[in-house]
C-alpha atoms as a PDB file:
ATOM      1  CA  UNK A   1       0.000   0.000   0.000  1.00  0.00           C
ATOM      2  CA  UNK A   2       2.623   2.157   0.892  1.00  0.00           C
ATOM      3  CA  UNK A   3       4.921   1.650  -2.764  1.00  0.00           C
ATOM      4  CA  UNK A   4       1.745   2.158  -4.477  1.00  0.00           C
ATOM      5  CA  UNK A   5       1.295   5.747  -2.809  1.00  0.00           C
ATOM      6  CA  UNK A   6       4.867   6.494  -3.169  1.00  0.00           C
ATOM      7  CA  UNK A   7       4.277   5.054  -6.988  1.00  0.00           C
ATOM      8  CA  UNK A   8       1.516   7.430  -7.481  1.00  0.00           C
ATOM      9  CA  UNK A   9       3.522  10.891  -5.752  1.00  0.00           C
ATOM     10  CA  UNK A  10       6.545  10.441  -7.985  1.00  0.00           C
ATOM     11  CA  UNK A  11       4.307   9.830 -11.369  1.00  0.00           C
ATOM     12  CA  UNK A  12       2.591  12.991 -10.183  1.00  0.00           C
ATOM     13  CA  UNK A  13       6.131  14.806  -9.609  1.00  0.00           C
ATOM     14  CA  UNK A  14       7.186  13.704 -13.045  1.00  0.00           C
ATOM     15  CA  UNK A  15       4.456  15.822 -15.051  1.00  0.00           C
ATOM     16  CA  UNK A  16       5.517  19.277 -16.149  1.00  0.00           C
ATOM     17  CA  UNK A  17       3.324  22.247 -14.539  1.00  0.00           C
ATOM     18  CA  UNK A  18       0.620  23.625 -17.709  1.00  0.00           C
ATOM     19  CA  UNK A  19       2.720  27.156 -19.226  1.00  0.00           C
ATOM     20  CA  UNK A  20       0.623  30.223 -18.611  1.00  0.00           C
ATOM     21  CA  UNK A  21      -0.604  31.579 -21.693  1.00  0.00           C
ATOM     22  CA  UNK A  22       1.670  33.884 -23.227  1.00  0.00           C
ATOM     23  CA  UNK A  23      -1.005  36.901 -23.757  1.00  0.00           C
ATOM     24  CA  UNK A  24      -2.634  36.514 -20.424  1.00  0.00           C
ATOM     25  CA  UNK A  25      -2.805  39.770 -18.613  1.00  0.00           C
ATOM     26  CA  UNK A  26      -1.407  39.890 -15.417  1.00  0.00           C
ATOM     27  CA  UNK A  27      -1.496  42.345 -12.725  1.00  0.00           C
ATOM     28  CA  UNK A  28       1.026  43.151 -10.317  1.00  0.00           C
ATOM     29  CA  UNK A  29       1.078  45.808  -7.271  1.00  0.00           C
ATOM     30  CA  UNK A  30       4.176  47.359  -6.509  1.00  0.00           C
ATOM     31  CA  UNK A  31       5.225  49.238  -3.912  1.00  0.00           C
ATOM     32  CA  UNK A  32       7.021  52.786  -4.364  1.00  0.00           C
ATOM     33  CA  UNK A  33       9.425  54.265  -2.436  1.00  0.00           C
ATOM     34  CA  UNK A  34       8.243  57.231  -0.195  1.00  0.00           C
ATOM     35  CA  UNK A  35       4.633  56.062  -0.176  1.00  0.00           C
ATOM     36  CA  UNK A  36       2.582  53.757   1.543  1.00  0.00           C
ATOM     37  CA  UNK A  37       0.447  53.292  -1.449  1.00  0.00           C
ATOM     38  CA  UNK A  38       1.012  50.652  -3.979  1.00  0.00           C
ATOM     39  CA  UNK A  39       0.753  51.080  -7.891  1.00  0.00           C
ATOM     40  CA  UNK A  40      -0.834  48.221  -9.990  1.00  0.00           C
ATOM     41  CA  UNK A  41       0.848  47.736 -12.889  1.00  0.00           C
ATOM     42  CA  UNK A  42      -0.482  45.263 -16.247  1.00  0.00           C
ATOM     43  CA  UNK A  43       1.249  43.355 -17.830  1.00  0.00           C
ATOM     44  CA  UNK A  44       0.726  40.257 -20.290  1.00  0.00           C
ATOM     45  CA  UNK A  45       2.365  37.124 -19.174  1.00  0.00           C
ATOM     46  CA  UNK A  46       5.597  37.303 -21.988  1.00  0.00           C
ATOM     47  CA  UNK A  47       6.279  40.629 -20.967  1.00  0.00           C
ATOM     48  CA  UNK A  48       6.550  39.871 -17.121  1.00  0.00           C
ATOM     49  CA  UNK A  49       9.079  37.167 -18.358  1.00  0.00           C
ATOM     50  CA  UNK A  50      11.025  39.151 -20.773  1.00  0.00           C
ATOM     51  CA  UNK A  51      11.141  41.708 -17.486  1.00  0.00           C
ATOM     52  CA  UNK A  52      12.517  38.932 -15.404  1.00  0.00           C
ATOM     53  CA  UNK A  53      14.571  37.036 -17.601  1.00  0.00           C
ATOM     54  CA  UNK A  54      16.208  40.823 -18.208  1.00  0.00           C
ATOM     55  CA  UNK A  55      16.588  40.984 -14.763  1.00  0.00           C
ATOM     56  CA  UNK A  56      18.680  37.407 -14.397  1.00  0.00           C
ATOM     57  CA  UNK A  57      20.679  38.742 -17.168  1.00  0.00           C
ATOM     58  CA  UNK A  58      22.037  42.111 -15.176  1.00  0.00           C
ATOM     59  CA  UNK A  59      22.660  40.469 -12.194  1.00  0.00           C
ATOM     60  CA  UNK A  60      24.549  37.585 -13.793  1.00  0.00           C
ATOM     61  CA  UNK A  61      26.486  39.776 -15.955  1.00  0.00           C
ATOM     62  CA  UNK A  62      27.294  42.078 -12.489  1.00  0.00           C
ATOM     63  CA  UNK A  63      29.047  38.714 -10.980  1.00  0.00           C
ATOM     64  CA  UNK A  64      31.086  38.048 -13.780  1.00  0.00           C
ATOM     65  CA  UNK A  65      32.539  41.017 -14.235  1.00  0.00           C
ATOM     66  CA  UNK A  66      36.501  41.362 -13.330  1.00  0.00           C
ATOM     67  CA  UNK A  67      36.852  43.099  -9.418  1.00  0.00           C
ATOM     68  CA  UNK A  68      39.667  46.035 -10.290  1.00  0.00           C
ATOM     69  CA  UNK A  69      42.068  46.005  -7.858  1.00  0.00           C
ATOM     70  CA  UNK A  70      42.324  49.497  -6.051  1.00  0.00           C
ATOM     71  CA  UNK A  71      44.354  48.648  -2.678  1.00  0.00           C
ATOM     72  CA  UNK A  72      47.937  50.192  -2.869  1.00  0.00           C
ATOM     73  CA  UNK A  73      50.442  47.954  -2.016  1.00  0.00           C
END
């Protein structure tokens, strides 16, 4: 009984989560600096990605960039 319900959890694990559809609209709030109010902004579901795939990009690029050396020795 056991097997068979560990069976069944790791087929489930297996399947690949349904992609959100590309033109979806999305909605996010966002919070600004210097105001307790938040700002909704819209979005379609490429777009967010293309934001946070942009995102990935800048910060990987900032780690891999040479450290200069400033320290006199």
């Amino acid at each position: 009984m056991i097997l068979t319900t560990l069976a069944l959890f790791a087929a489930g694990l297996s399947e690949d989560p349904p992609k959100p559809d590309p033109q979806k609209r999305v909605c996010k709030q966002q919070k600004q600096t210097g105001t307790r109010f938040t700002k909704t902004t819209c979005r379609t579901s490429a777009e967010w990605e293309a934001i946070a795939e942009a995102a990935r990009k800048t910060a990987a690029e900032s780690f891999n960039k040479p450290v200069i050396n400033t320290s006199r020795e």
